[in-house]
N, C-alpha and C. Protein backbone atom coordinates (compact mmCIF):
# COMPACT_ATOMS: atom_id res chain seq x y z
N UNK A 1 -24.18 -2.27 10.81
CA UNK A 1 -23.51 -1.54 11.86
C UNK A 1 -22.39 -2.40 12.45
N UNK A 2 -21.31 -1.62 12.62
CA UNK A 2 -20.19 -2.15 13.40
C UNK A 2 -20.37 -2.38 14.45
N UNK A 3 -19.88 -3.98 15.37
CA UNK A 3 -19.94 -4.20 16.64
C UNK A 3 -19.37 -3.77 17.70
N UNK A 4 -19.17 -2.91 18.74
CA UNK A 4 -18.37 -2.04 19.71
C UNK A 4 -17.04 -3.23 19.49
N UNK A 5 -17.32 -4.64 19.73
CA UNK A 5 -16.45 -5.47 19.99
C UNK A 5 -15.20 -5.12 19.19
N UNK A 6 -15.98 -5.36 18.23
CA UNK A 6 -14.87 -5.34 16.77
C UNK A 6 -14.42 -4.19 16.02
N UNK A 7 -15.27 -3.26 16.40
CA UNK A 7 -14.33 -1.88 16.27
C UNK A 7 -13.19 -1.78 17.31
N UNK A 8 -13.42 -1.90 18.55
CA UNK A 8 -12.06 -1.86 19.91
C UNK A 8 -11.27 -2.85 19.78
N UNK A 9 -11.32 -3.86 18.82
CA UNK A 9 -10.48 -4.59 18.88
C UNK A 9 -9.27 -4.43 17.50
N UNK A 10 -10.49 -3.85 16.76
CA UNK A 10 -9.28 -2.76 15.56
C UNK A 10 -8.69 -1.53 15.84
N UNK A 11 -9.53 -0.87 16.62
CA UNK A 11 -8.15 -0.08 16.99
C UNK A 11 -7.78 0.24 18.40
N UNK A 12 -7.35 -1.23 18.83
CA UNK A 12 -6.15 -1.53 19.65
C UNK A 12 -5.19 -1.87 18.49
N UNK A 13 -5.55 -2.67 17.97
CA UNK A 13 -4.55 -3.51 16.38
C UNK A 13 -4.04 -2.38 16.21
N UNK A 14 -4.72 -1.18 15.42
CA UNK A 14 -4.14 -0.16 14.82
C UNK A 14 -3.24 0.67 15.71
N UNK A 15 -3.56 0.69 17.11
CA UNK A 15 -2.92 1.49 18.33
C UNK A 15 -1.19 0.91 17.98
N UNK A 16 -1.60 -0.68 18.72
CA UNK A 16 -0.62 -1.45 18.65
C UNK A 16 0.41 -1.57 17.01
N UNK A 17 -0.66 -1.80 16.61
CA UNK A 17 1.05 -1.31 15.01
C UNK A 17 1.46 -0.07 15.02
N UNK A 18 1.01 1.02 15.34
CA UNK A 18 1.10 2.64 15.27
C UNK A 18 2.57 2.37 16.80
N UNK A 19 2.17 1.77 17.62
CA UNK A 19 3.56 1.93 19.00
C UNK A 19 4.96 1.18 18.15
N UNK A 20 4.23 0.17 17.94
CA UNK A 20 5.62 -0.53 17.32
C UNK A 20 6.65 0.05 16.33
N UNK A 21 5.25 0.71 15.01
CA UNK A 21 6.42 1.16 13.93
C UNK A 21 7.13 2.21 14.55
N UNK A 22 6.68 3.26 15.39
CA UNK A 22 7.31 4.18 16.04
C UNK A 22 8.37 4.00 17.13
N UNK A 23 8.75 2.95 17.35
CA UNK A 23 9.61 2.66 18.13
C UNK A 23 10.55 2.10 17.47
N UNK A 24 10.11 1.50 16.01
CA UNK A 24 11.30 0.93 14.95
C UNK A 24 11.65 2.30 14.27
N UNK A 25 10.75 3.45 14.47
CA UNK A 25 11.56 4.89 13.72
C UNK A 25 10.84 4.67 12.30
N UNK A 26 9.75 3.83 12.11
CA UNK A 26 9.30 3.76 10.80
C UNK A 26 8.54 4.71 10.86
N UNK A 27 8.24 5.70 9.61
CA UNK A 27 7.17 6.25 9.22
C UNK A 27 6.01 5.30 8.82
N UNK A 28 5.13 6.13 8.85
CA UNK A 28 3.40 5.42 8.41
C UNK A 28 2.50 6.80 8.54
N UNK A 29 1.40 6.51 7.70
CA UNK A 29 0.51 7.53 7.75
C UNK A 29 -0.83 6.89 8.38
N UNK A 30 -0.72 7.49 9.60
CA UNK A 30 -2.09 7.69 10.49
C UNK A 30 -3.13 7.75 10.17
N UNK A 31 -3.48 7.85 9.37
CA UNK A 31 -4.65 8.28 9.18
C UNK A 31 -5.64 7.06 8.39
N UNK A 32 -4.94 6.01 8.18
CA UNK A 32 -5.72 4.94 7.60
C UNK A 32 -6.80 4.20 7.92
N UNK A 33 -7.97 3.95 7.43
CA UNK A 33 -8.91 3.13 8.12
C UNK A 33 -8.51 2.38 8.52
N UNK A 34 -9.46 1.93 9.90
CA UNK A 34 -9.43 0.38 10.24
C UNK A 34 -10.33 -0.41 9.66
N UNK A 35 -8.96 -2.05 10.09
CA UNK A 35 -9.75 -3.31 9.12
C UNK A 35 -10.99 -3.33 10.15
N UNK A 36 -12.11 -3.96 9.97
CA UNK A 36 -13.07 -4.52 10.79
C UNK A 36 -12.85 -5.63 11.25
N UNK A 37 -11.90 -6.22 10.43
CA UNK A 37 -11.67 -8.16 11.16
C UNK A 37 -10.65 -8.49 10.71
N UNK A 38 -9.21 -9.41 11.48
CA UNK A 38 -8.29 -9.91 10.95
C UNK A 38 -8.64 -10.62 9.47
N UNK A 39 -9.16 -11.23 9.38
CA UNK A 39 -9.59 -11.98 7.89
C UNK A 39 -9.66 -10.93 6.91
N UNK A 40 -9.89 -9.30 6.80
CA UNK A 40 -10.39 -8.79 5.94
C UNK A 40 -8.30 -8.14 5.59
N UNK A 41 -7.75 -8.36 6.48
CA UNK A 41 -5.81 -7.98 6.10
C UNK A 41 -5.71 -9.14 5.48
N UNK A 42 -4.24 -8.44 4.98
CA UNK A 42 -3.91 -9.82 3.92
C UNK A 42 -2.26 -9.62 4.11
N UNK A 43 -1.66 -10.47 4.42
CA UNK A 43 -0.36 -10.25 4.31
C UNK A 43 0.51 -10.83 2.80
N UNK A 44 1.04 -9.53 2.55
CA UNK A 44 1.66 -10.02 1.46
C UNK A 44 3.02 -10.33 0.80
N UNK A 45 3.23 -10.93 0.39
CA UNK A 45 5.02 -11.43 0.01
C UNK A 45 5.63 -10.36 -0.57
N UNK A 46 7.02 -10.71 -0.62
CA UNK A 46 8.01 -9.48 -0.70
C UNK A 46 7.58 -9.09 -2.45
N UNK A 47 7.43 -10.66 -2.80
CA UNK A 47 7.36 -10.50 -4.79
C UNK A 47 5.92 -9.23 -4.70
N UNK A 48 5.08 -9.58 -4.37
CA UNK A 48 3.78 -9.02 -4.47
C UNK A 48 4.04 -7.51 -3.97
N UNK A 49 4.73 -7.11 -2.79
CA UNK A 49 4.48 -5.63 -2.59
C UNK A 49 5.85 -4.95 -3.79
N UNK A 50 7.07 -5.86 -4.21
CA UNK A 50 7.60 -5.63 -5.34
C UNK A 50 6.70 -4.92 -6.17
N UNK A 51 6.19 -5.52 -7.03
CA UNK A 51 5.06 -5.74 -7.95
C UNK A 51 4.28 -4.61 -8.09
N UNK A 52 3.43 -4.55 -6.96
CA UNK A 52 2.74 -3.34 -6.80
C UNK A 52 3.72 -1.63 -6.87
N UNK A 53 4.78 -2.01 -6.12
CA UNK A 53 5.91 -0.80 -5.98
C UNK A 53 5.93 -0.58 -7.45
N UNK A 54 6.64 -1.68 -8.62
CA UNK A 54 6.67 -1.26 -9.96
C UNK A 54 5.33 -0.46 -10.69
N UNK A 55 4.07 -1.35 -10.89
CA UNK A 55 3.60 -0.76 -11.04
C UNK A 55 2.77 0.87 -10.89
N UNK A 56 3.12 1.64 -9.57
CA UNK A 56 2.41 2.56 -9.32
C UNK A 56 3.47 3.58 -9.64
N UNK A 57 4.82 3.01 -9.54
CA UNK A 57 5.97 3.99 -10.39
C UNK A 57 5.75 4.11 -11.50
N UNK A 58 5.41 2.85 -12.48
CA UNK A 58 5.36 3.08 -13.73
C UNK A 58 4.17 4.07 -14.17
N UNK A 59 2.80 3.89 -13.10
CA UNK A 59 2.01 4.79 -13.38
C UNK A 59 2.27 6.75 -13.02
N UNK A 60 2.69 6.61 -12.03
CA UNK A 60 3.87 7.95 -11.83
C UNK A 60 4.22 8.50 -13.19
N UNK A 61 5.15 7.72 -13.18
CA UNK A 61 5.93 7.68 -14.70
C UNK A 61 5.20 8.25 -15.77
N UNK A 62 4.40 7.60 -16.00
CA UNK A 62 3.84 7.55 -17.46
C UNK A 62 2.80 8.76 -17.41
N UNK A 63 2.54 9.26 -16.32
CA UNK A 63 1.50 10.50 -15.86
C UNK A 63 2.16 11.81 -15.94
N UNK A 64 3.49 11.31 -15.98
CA UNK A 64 4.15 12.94 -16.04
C UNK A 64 4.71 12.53 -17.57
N UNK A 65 4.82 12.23 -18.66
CA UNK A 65 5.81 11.87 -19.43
C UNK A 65 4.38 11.87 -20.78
N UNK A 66 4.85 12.66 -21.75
CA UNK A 66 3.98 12.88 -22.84
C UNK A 66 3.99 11.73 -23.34
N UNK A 67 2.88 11.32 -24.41
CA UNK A 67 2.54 10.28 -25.00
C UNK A 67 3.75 9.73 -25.87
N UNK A 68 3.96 10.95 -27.07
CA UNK A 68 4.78 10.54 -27.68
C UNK A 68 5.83 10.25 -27.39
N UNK A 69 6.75 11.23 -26.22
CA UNK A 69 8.08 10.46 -25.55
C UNK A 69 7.82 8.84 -25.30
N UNK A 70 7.07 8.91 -24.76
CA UNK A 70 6.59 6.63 -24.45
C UNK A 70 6.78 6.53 -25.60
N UNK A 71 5.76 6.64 -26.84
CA UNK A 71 6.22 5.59 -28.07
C UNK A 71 7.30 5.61 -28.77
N UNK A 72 8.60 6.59 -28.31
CA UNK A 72 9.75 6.61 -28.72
C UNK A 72 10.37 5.32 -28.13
N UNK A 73 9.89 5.68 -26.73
CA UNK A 73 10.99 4.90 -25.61
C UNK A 73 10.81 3.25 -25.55
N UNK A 74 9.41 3.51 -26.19
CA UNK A 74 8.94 1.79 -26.19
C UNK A 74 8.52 1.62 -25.01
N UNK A 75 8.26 2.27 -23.45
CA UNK A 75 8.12 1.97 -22.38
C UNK A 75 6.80 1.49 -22.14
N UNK A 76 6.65 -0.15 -22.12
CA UNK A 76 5.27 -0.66 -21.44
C UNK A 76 5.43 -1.05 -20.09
N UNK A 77 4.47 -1.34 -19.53
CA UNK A 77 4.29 -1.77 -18.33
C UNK A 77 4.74 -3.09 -18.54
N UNK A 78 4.20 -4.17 -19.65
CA UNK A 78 4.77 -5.66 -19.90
C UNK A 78 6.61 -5.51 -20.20
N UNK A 79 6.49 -4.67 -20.27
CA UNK A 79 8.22 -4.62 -20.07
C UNK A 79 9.13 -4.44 -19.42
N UNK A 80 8.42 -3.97 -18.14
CA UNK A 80 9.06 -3.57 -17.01
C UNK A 80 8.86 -4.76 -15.87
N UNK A 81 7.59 -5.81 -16.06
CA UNK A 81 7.43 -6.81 -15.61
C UNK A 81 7.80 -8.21 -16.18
């Protein structure tokens, strides 16, 4: 079971990032769990959320796009990285 402590203290966190991005005009979707403890976020470098961005396009990609068009195109994932 979660501690009252540490649930109210995640979502103030979550309150508090939810005021900010909205005052920078950023979108975000609300609806995300909260962490239970700073230690359990992870902040990550620009290369790394890069990275991830490629990959979930390429999976996009490759989800709408018939098999055989790919083995024309040669399109791997090791190729795009």
């Amino acid at each position: 079971m979660i501690k009252p402590s540490i649930l109210m203290s995640a979502l103030k966190s979550k309150t508090q990032t939810e005021i900010l991005l909205t005052s920078l005009g950023i979108p975000f979707y609300d609806r995300v769990s909260l962490i239970e403890k700073e230690q359990e976020s992870e902040i990550r470098s620009a290369q790394d959320i890069a990275q991830r961005i490629l990959i979930l396009t390429y999976l996009i990609y490759i989800s709408n796009v018939e098999e055989d068009s790919l083995e024309e195109r040669d399109v791997t994932l090791e190729s795009l990285l």
